[in-house]
N, C-alpha and C. Protein backbone atom coordinates (compact mmCIF):
# COMPACT_ATOMS: atom_id res chain seq x y z
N UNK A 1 -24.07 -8.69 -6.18
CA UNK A 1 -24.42 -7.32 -5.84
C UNK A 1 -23.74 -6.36 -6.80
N UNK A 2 -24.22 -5.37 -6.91
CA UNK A 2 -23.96 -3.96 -8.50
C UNK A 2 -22.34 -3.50 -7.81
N UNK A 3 -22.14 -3.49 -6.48
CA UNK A 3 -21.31 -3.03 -6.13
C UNK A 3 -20.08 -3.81 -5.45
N UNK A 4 -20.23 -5.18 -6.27
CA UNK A 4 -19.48 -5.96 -5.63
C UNK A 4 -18.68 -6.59 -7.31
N UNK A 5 -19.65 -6.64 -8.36
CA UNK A 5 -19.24 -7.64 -9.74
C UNK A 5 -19.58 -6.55 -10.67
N UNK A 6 -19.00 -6.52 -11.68
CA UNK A 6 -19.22 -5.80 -13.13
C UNK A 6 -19.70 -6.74 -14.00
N UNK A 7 -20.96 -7.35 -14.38
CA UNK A 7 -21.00 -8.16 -15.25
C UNK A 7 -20.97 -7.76 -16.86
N UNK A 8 -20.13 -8.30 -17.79
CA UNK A 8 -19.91 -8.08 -19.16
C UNK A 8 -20.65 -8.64 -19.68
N UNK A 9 -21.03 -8.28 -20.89
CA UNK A 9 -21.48 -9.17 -21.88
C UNK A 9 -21.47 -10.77 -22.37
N UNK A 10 -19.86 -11.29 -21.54
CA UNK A 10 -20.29 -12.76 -21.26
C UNK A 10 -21.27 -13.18 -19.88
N UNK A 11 -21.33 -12.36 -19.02
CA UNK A 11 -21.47 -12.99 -18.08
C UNK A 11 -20.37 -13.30 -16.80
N UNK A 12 -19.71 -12.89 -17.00
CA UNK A 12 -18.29 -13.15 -16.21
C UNK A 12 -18.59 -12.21 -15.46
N UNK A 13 -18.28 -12.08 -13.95
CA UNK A 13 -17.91 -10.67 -13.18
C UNK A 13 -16.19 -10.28 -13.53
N UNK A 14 -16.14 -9.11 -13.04
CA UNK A 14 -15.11 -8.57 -13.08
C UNK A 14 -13.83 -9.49 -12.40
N UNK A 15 -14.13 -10.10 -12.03
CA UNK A 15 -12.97 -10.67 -11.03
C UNK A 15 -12.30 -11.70 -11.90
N UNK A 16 -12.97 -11.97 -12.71
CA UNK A 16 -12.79 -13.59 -14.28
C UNK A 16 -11.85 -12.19 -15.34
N UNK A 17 -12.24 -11.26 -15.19
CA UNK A 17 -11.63 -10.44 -16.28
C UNK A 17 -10.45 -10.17 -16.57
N UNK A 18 -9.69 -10.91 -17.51
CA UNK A 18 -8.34 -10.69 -17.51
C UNK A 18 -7.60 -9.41 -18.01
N UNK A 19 -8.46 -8.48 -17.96
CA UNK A 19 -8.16 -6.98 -17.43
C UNK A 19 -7.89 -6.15 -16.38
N UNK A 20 -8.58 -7.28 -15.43
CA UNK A 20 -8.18 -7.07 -13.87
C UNK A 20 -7.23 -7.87 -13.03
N UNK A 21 -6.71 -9.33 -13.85
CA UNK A 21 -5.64 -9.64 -13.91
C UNK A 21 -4.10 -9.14 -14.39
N UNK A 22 -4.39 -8.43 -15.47
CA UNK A 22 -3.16 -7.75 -15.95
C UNK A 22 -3.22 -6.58 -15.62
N UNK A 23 -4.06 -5.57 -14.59
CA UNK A 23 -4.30 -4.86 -13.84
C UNK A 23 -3.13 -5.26 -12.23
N UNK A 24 -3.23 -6.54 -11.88
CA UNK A 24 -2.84 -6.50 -10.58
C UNK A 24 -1.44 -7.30 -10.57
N UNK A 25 -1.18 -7.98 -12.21
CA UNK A 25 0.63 -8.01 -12.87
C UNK A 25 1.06 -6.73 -13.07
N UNK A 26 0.86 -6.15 -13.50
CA UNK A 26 1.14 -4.72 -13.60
C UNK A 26 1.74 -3.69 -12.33
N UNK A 27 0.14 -3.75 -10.93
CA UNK A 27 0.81 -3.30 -9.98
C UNK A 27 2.05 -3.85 -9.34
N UNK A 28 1.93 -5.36 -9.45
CA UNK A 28 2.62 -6.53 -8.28
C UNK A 28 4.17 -6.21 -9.34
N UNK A 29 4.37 -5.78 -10.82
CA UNK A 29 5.70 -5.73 -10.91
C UNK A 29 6.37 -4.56 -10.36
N UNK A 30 5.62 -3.12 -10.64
CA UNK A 30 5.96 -1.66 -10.11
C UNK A 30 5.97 -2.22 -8.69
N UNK A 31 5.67 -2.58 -8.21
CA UNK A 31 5.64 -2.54 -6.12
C UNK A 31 7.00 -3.59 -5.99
N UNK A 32 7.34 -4.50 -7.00
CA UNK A 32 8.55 -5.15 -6.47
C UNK A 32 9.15 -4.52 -7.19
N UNK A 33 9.88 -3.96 -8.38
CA UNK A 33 10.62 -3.05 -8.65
C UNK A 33 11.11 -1.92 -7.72
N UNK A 34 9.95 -1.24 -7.40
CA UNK A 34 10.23 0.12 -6.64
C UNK A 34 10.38 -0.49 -4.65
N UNK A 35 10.31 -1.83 -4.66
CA UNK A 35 10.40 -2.41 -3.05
C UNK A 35 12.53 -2.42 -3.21
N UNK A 36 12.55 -2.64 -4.44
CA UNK A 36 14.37 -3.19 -4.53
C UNK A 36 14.92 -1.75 -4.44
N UNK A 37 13.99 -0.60 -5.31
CA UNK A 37 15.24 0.79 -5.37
C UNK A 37 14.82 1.49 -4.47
N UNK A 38 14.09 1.48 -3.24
CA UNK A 38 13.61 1.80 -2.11
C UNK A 38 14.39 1.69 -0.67
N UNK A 39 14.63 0.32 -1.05
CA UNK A 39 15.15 -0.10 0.52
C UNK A 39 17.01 0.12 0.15
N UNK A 40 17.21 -0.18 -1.25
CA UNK A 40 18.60 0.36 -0.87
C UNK A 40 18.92 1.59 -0.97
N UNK A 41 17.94 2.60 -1.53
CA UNK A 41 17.83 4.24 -1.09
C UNK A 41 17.98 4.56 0.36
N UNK A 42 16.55 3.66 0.68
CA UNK A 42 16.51 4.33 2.36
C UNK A 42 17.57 3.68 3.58
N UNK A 43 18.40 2.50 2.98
CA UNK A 43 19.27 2.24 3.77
C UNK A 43 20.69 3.49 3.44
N UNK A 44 20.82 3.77 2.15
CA UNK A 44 22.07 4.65 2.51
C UNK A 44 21.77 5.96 2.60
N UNK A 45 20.55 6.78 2.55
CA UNK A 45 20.17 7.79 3.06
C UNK A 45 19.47 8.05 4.87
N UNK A 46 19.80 6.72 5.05
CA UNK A 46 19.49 6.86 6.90
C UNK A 46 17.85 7.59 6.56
N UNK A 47 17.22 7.04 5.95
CA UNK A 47 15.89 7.62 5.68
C UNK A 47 14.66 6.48 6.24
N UNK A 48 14.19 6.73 7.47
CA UNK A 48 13.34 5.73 7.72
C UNK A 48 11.78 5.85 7.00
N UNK A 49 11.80 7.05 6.54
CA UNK A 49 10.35 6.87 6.01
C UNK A 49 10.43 6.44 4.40
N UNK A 50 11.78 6.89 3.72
CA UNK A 50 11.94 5.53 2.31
C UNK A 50 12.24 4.42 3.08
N UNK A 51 12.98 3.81 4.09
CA UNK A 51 12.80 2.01 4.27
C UNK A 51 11.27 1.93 4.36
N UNK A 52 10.12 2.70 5.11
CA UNK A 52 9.26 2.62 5.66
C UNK A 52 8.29 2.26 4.47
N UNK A 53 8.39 2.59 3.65
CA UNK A 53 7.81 3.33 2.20
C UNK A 53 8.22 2.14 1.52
N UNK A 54 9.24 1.25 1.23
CA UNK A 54 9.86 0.36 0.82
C UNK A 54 9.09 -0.51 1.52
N UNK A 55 9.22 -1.32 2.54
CA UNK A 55 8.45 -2.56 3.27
C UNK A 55 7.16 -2.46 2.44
N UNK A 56 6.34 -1.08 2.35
CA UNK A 56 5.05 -0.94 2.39
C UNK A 56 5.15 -1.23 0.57
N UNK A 57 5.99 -1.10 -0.31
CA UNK A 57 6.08 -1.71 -1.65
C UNK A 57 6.22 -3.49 -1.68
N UNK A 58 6.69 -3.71 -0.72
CA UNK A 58 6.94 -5.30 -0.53
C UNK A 58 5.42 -5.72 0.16
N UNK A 59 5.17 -5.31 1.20
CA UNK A 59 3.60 -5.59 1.45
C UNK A 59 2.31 -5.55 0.50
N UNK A 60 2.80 -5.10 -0.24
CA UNK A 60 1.68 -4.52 -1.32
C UNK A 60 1.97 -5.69 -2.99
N UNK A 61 3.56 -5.83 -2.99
CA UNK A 61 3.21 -6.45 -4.15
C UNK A 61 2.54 -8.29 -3.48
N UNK A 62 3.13 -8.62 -1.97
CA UNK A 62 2.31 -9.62 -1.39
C UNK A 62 0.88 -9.60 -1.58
N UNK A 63 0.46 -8.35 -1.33
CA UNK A 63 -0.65 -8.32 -1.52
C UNK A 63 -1.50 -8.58 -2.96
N UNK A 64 -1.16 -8.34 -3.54
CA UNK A 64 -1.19 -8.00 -5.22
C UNK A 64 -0.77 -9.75 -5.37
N UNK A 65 -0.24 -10.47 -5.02
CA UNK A 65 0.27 -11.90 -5.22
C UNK A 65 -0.83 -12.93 -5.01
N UNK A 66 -1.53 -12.60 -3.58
CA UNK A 66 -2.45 -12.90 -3.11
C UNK A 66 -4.26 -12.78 -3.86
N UNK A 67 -4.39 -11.36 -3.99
CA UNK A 67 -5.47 -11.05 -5.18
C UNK A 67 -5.35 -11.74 -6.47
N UNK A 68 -4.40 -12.06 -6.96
CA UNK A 68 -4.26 -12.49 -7.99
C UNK A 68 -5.24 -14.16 -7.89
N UNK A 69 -4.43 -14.58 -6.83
CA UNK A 69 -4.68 -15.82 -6.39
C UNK A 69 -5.80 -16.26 -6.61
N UNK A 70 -6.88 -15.25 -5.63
CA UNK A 70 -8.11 -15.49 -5.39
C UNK A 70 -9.08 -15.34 -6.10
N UNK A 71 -8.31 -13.96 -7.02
CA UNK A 71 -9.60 -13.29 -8.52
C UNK A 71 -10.64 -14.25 -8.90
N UNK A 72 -10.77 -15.37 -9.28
CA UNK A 72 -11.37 -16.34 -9.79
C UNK A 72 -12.14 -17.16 -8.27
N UNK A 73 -12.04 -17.04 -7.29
CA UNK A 73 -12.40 -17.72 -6.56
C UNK A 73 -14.22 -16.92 -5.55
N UNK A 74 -14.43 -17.42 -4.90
CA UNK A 74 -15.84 -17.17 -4.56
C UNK A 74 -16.20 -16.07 -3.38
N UNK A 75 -16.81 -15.28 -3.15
CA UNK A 75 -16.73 -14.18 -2.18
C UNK A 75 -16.25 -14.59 -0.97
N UNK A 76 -16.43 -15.61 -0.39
CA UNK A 76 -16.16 -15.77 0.80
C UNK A 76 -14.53 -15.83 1.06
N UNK A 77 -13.71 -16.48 0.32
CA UNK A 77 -12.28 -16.48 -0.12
C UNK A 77 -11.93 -15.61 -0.13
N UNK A 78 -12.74 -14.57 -0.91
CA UNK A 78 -11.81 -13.84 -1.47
C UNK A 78 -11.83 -12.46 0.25
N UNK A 79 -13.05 -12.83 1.15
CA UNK A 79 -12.63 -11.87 1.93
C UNK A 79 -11.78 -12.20 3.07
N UNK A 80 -11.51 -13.85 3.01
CA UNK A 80 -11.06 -13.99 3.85
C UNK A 80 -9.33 -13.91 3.54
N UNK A 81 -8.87 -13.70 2.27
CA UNK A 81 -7.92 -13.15 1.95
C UNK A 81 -7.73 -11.43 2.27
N UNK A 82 -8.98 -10.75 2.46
CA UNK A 82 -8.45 -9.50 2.05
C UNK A 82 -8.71 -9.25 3.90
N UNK A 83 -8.81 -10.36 4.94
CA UNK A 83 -8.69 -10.08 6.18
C UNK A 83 -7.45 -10.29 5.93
N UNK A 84 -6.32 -11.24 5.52
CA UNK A 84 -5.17 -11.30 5.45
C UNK A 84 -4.29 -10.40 5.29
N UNK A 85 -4.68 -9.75 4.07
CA UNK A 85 -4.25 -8.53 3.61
C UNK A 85 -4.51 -7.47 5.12
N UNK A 86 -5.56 -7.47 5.28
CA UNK A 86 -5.97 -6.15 6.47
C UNK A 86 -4.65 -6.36 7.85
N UNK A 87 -4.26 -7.53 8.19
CA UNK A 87 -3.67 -8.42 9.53
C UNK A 87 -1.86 -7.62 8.32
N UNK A 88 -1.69 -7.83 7.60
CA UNK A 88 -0.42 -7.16 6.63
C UNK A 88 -0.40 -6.29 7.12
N UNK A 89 -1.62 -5.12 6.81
CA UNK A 89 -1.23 -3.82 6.90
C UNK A 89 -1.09 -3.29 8.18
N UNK A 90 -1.89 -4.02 9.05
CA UNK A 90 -1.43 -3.52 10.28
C UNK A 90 -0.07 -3.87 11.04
N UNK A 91 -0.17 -5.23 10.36
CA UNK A 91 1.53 -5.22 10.80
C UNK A 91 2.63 -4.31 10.21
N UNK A 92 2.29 -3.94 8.96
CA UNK A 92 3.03 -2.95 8.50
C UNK A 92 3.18 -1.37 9.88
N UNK A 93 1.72 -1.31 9.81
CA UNK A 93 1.87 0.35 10.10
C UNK A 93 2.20 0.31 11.83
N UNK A 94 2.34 -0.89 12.56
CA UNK A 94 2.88 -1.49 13.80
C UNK A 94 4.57 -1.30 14.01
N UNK A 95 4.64 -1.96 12.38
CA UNK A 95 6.25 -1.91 12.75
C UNK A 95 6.85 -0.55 11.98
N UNK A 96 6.18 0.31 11.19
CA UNK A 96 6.79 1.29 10.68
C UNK A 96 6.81 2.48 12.44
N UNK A 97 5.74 2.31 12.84
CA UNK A 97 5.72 3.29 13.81
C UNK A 97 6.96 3.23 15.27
N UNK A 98 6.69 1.66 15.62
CA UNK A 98 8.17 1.52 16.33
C UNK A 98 9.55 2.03 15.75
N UNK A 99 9.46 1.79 14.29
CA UNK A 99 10.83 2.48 14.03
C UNK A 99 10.78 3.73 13.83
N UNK A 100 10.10 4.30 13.87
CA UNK A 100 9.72 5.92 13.94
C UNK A 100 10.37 6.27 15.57
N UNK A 101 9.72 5.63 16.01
CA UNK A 101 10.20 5.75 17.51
C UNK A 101 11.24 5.32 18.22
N UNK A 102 11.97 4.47 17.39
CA UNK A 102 13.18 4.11 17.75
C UNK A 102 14.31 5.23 17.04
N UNK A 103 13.89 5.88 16.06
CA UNK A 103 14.50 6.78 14.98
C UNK A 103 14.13 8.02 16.09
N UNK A 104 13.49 8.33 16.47
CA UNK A 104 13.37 9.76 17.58
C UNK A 104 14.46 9.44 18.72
N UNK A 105 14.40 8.27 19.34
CA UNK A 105 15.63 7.88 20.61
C UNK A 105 17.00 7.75 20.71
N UNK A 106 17.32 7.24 18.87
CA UNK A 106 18.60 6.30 18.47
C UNK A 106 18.88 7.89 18.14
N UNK A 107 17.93 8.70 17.27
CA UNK A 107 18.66 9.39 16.28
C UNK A 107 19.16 9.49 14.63
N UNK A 108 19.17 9.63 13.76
CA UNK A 108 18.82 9.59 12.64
C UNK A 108 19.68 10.89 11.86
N UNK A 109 20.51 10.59 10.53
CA UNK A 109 20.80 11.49 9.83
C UNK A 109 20.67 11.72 8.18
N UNK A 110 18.87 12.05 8.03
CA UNK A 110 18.50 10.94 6.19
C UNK A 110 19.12 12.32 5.38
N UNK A 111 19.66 11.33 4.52
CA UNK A 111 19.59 12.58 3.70
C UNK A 111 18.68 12.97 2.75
N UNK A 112 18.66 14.70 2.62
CA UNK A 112 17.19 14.82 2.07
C UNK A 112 17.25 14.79 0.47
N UNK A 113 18.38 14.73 0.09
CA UNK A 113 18.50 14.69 -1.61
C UNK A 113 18.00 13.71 -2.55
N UNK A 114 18.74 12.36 -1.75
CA UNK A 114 18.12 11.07 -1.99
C UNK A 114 16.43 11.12 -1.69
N UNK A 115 15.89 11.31 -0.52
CA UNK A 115 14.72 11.38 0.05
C UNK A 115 14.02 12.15 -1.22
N UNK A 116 14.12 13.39 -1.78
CA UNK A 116 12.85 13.79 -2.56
C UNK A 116 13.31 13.20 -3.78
N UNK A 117 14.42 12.95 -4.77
CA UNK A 117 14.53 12.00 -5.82
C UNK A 117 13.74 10.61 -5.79
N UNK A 118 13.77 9.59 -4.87
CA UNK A 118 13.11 8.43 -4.55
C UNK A 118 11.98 8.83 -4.27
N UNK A 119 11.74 9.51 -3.67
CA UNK A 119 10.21 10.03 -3.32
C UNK A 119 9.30 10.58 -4.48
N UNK A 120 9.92 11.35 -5.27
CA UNK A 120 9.59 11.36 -6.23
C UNK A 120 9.00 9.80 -7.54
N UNK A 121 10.23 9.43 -7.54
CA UNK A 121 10.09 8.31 -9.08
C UNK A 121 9.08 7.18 -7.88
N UNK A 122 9.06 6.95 -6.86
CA UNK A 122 7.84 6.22 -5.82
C UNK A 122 6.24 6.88 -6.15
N UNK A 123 6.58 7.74 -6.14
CA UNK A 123 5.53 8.92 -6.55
C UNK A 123 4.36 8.52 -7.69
N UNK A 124 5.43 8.73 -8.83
CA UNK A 124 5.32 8.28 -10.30
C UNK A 124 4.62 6.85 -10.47
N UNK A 125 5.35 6.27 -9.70
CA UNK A 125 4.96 4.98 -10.15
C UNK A 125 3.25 4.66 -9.34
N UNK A 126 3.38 4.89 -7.65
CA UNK A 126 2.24 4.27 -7.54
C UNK A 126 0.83 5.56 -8.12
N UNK A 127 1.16 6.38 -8.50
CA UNK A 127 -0.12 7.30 -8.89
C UNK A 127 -0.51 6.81 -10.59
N UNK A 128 0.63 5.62 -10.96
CA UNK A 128 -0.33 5.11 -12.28
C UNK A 128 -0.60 4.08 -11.90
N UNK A 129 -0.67 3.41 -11.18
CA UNK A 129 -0.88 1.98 -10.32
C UNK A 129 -2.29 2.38 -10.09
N UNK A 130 -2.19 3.61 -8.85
CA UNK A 130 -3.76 3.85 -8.54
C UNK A 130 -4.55 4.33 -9.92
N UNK A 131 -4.13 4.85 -10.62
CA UNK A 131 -4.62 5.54 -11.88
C UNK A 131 -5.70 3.96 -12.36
N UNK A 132 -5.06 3.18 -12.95
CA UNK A 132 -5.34 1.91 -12.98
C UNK A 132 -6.43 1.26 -12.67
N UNK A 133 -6.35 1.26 -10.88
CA UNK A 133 -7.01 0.82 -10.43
C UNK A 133 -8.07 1.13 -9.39
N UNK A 134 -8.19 2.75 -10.00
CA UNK A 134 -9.38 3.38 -9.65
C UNK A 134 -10.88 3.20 -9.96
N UNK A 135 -10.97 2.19 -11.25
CA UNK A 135 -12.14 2.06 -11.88
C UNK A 135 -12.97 0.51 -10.76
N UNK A 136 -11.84 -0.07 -10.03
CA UNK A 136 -11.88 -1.20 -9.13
C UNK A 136 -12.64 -0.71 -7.54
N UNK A 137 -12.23 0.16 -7.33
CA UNK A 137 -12.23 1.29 -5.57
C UNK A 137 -13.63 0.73 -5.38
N UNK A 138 -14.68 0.30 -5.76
CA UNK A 138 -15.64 0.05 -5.03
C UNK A 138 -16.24 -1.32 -4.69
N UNK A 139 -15.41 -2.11 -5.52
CA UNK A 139 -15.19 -3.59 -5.47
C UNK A 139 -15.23 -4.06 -4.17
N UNK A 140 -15.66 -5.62 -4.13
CA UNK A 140 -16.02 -6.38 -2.81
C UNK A 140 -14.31 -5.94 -1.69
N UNK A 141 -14.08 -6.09 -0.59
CA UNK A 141 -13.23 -5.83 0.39
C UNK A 141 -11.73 -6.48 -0.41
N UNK A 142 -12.16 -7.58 -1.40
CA UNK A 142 -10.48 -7.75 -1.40
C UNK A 142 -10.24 -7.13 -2.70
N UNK A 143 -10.64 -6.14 -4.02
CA UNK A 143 -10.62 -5.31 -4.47
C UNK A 143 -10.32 -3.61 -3.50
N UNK A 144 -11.01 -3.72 -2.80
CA UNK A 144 -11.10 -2.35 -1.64
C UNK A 144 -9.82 -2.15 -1.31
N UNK A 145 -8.88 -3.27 -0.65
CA UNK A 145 -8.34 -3.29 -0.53
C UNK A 145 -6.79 -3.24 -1.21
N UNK A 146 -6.90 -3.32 -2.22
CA UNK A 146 -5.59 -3.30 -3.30
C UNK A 146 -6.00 -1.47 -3.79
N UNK A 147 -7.30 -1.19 -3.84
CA UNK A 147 -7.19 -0.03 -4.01
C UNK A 147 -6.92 1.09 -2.71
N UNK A 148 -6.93 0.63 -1.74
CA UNK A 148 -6.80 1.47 -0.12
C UNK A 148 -5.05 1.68 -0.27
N UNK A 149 -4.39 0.10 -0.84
CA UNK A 149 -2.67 -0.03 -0.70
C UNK A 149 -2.37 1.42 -1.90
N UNK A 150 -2.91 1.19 -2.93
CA UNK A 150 -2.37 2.22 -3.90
C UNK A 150 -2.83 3.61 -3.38
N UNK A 151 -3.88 4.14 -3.10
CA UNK A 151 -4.37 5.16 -2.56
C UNK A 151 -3.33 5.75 -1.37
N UNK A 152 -3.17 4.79 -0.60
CA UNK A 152 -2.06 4.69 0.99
C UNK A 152 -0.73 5.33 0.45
N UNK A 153 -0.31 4.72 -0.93
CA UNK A 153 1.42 5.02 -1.15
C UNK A 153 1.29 6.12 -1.47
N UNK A 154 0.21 6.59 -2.87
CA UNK A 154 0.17 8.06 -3.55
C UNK A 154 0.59 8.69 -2.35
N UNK A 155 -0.36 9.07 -1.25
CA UNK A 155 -0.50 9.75 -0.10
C UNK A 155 1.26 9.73 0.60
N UNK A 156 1.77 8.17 1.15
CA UNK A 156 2.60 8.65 1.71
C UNK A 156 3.88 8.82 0.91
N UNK A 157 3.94 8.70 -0.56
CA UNK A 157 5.20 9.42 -1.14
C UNK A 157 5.18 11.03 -1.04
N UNK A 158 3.70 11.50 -1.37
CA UNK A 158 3.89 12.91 -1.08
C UNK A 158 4.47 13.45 -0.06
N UNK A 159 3.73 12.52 1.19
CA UNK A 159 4.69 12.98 2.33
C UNK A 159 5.85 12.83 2.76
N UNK A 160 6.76 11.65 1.97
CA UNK A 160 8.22 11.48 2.16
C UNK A 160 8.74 12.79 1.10
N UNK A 161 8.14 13.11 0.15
CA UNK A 161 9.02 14.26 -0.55
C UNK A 161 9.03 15.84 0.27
N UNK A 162 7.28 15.94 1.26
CA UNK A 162 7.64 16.74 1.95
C UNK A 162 8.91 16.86 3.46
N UNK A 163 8.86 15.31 3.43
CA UNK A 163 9.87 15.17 4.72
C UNK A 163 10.83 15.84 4.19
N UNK A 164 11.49 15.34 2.92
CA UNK A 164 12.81 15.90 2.44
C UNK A 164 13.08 16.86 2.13
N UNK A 165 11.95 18.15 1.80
CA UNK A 165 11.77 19.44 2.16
C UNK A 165 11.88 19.58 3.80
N UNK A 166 11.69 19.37 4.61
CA UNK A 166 11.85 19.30 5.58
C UNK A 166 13.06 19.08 6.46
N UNK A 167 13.63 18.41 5.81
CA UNK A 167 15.08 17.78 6.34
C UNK A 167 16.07 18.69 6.05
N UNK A 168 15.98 18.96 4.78
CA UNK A 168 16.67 19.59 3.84
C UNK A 168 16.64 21.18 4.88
N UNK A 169 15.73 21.97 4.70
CA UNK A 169 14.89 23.40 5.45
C UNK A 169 15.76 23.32 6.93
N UNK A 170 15.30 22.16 7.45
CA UNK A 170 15.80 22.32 9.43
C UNK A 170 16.99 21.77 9.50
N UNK A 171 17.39 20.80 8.59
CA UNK A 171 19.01 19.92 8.67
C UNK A 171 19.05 19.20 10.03
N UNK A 172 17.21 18.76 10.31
CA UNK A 172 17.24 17.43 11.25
C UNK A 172 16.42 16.77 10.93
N UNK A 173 16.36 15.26 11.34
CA UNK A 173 15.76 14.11 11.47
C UNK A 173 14.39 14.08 11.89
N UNK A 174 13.64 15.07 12.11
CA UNK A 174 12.12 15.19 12.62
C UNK A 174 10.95 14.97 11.74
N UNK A 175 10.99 16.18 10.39
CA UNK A 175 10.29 15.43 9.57
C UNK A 175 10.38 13.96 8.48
N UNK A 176 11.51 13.38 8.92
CA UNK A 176 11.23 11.78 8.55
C UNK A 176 10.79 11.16 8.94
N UNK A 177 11.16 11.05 10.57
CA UNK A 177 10.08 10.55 11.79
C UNK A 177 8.58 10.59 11.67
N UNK A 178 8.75 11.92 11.71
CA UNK A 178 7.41 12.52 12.23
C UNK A 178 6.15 11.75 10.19
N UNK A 179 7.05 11.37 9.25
CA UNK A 179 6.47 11.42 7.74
C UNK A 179 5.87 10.03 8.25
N UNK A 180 6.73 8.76 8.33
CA UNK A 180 7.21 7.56 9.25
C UNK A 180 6.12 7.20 9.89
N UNK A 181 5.56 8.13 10.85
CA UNK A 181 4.51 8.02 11.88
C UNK A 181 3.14 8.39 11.19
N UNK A 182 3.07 8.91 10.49
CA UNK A 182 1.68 9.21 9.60
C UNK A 182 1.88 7.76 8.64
N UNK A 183 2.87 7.65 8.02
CA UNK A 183 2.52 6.32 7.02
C UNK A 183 2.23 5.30 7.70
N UNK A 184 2.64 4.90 9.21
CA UNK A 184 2.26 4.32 9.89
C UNK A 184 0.86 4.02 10.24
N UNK A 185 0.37 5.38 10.71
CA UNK A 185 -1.27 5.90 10.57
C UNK A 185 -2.17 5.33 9.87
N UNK A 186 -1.61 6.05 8.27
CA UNK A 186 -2.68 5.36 7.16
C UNK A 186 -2.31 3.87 7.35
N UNK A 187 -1.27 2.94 7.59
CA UNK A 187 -1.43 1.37 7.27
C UNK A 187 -2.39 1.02 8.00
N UNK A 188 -2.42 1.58 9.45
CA UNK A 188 -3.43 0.82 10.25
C UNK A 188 -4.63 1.61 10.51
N UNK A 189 -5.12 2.77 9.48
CA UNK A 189 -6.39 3.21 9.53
C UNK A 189 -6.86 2.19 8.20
N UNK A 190 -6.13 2.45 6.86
CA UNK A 190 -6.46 1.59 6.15
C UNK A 190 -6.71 -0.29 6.02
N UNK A 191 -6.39 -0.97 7.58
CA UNK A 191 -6.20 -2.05 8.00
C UNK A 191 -7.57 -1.98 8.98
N UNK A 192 -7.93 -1.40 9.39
CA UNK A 192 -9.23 -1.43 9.23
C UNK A 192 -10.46 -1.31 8.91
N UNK A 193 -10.31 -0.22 7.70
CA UNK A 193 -11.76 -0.17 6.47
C UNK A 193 -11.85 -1.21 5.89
N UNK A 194 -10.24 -2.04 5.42
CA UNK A 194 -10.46 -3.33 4.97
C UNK A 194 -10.97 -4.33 5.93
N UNK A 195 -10.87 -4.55 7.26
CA UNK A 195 -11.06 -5.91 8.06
C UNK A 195 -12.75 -5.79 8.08
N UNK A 196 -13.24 -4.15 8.23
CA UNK A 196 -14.68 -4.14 8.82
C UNK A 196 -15.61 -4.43 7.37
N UNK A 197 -14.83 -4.41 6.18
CA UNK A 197 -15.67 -4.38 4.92
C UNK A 197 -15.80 -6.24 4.88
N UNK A 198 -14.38 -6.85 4.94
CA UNK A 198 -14.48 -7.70 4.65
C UNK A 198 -15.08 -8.91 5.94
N UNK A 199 -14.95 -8.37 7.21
CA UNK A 199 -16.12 -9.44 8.35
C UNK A 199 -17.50 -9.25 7.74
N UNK A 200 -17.80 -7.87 7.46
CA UNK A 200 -19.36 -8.07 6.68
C UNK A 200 -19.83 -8.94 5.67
N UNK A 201 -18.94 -8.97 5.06
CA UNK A 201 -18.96 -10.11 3.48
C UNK A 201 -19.19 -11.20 4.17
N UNK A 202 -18.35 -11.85 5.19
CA UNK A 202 -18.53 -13.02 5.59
C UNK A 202 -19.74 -13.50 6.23
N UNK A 203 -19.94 -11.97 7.09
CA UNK A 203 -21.53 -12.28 8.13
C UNK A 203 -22.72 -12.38 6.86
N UNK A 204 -22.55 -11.69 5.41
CA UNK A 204 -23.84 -12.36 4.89
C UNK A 204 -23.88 -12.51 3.90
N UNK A 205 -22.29 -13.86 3.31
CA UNK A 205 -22.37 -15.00 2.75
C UNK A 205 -22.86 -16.30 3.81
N UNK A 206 -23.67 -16.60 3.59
CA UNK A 206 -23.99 -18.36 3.87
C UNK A 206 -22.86 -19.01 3.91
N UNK A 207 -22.75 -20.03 5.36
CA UNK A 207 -21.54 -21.15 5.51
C UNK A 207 -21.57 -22.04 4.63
């Protein structure tokens, strides 16, 4: 299908293209790089939406580990990987939101300095990631999906740098929470554009 393969001049779809391989080495090194200066940001800034933001760099370069895997392999694989991926993200945006909510009960003191610096260079990185892999966004569900993860971070770094405007402004713990609970949002709104794209693939590939 036009909206599933790019065929080149050999004949290859896009998925054989080792442009779209060094496309998803590329993301999978930025997402574990920025998963290591993330989580020890958001652990000493008491910042749950950088840990939050961090997991979701570790979920993503899994993810990116996984695509890699499958690139070469046959539609049906490849969606039943990117249900995998979808069952990730919701576990992601499951457990970011409990700690959102455990961060409203326990209490919380992030600091906001750290918060818009990290938020920032997080920033940077996944908006050339998506940059990248914007030319992919309409690709079969397990393409869809690596582009939904990059699309997801752009979005919630902006909103961790507004938390830290936020933190910074009131000198409380609300807009981290409250950032926390939206990134939460997008994992498991984006955990299901991927599951419903990719059950379709399956209902009409042939067993």
């Amino acid at each position: 299908m036009a909206d599933q393969c790019c065929a080149g001049k050999s004949g290859k779809t896009v998925l054989n293209d080792p442009k779209w391989r060094r496309v998803l080495w590329f993301a999978l090194i930025i997402n574990a790089a920025m998963f290591g200066v993330e989580i020890v940001a958001g652990v000493a800034a008491d910042s749950r939406a950088l840990q939050a933001d961090a997991l979701d760099f570790l979920g993503d370069s899994a993810n990116y580990a996984i695509s890699l895997g499958v690139a070469g392999m046959a539609l049906t694989w490849r969606a039943r990987a990117a249900l995998l991926k979808a069952g990730t993200m919701l576990a992601f945006g499951l457990w970011v939101f409990g700690s959102a909510v455990w961060g409203f009960v326990s209490g919380s003191a992030p600091h906001a300095e750290t918060m818009g610096m990290i938020g920032a260079l997080a920033l940077a990185a996944n908006v050339a990631v998506a940059l990248i892999l914007y030319r992919y966004r309409t690709g079969d569900a397990n393409m869809r999906s690596v582009w939904i993860c990059s699309r997801n971070d752009a979005i919630g770094n902006i909103a961790v740098m507004g938390a830290a405007l936020g933190v910074f402004g009131t000198g409380r713990s609300w807009p981290d929470l409250a950032v926390a609970a939206i990134m939460a949002a997008l994992a498991i709104w984006g955990s299901i554009e991927v599951f419903r794209q990719a059950r379709g693939e399956l209902a009409a590939t042939p067993a």
